[in-house]
Protein backbone atom coordinates (compact mmCIF):
# COMPACT_ATOMS: atom_id res chain seq x y z
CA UNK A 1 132.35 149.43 120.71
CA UNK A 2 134.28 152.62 121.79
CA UNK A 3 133.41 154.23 118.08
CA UNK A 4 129.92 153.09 117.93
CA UNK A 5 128.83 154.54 121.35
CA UNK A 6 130.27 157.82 120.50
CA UNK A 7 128.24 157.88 117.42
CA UNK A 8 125.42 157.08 119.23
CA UNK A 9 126.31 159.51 122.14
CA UNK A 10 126.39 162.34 119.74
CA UNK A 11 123.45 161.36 118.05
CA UNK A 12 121.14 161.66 120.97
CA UNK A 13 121.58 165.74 120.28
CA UNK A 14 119.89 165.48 117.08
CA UNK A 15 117.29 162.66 118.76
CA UNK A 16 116.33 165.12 121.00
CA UNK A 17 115.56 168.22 118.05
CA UNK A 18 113.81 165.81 116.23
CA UNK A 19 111.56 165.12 118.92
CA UNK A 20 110.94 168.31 120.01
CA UNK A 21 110.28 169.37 116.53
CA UNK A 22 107.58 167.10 116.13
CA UNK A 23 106.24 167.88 119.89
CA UNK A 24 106.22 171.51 119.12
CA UNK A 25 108.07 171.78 122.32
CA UNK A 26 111.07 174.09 122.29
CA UNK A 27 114.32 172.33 123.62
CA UNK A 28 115.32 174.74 126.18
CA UNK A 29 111.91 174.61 127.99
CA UNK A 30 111.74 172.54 131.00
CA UNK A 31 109.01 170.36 129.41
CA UNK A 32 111.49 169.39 126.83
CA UNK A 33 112.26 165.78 126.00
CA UNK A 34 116.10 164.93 127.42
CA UNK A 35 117.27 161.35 126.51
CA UNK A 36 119.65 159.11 129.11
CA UNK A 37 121.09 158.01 126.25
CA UNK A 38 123.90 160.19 126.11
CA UNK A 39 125.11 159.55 129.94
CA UNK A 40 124.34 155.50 129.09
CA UNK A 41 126.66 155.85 125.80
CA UNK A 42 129.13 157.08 127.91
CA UNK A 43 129.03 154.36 130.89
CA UNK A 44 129.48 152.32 128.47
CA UNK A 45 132.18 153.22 126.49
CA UNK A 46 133.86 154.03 129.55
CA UNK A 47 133.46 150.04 131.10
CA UNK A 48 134.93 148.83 127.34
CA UNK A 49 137.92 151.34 127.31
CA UNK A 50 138.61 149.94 131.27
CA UNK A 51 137.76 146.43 130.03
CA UNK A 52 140.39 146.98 127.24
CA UNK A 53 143.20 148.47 129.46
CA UNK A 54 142.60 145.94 132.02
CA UNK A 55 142.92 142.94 129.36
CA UNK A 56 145.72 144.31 127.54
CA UNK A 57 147.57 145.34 130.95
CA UNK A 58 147.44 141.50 131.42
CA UNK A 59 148.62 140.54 128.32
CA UNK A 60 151.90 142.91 128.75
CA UNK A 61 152.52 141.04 132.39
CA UNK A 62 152.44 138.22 130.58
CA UNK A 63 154.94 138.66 128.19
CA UNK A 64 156.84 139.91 130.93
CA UNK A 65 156.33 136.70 133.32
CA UNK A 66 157.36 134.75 130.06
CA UNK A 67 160.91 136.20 129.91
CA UNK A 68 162.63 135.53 133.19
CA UNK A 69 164.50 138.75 132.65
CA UNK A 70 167.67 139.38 134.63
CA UNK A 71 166.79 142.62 135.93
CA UNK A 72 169.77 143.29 137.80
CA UNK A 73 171.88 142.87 134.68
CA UNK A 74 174.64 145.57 134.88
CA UNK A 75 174.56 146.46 130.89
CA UNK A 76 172.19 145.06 127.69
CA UNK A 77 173.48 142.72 124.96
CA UNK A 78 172.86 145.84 122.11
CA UNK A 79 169.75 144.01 121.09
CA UNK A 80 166.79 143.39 122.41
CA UNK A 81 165.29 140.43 123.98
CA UNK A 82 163.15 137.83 121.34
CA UNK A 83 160.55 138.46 123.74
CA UNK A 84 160.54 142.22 124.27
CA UNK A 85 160.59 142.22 120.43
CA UNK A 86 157.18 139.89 120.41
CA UNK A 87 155.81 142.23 122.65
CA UNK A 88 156.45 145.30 120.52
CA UNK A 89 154.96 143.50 118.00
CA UNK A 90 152.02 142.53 119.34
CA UNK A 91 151.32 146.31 120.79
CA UNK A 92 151.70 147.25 117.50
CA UNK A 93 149.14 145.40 115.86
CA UNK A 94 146.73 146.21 118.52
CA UNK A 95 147.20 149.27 118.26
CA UNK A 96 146.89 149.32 114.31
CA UNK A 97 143.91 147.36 114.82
């Protein structure tokens, strides 16, 4: 979703040349034809990229909720946890993805 509405954001530039070329109306005048598409692109890419950190915020408590970590502990094991090692995992394939 992000990718496609920047595509289509930056293709409301060209949208807007081609229509004035056929108007015969030069872009800079203030008759010139403006789209809301570029502004709506954005909205929109902006509620998926919240929608996305919101979801995978979640997902990450989660994990966390899922441990029962001792988070007093005074010093680590030298390894880490099977489920801070899921975790890395799984942020790693979404971010590959």
């Amino acid at each position: 979703i992000i990718i496609n509405t920047t595509h289509l954001e930056q293709s409301c530039h060209y949208l807007e040349e081609f229509i004035s070329n056929i108007t015969n109306v030069p872009p800079d005048t203030i008759n010139a034809t403006k789209l809301y598409g570029t502004s709506t692109f954005k909205d929109a890419r902006h509620a998926a990229e919240e929608e996305i950190y919101t979801n995978l915020n979640q997902k990450i408590d989660q994990f966390l909720q899922l441990a029962d970590y001792d988070w007093t502990a005074a010093q680590g094991g030298g390894q880490a946890s099977d489920y801070l090692s899921d975790l890395i995992a799984f942020l790693c394939s979404t971010f590959a993805v």
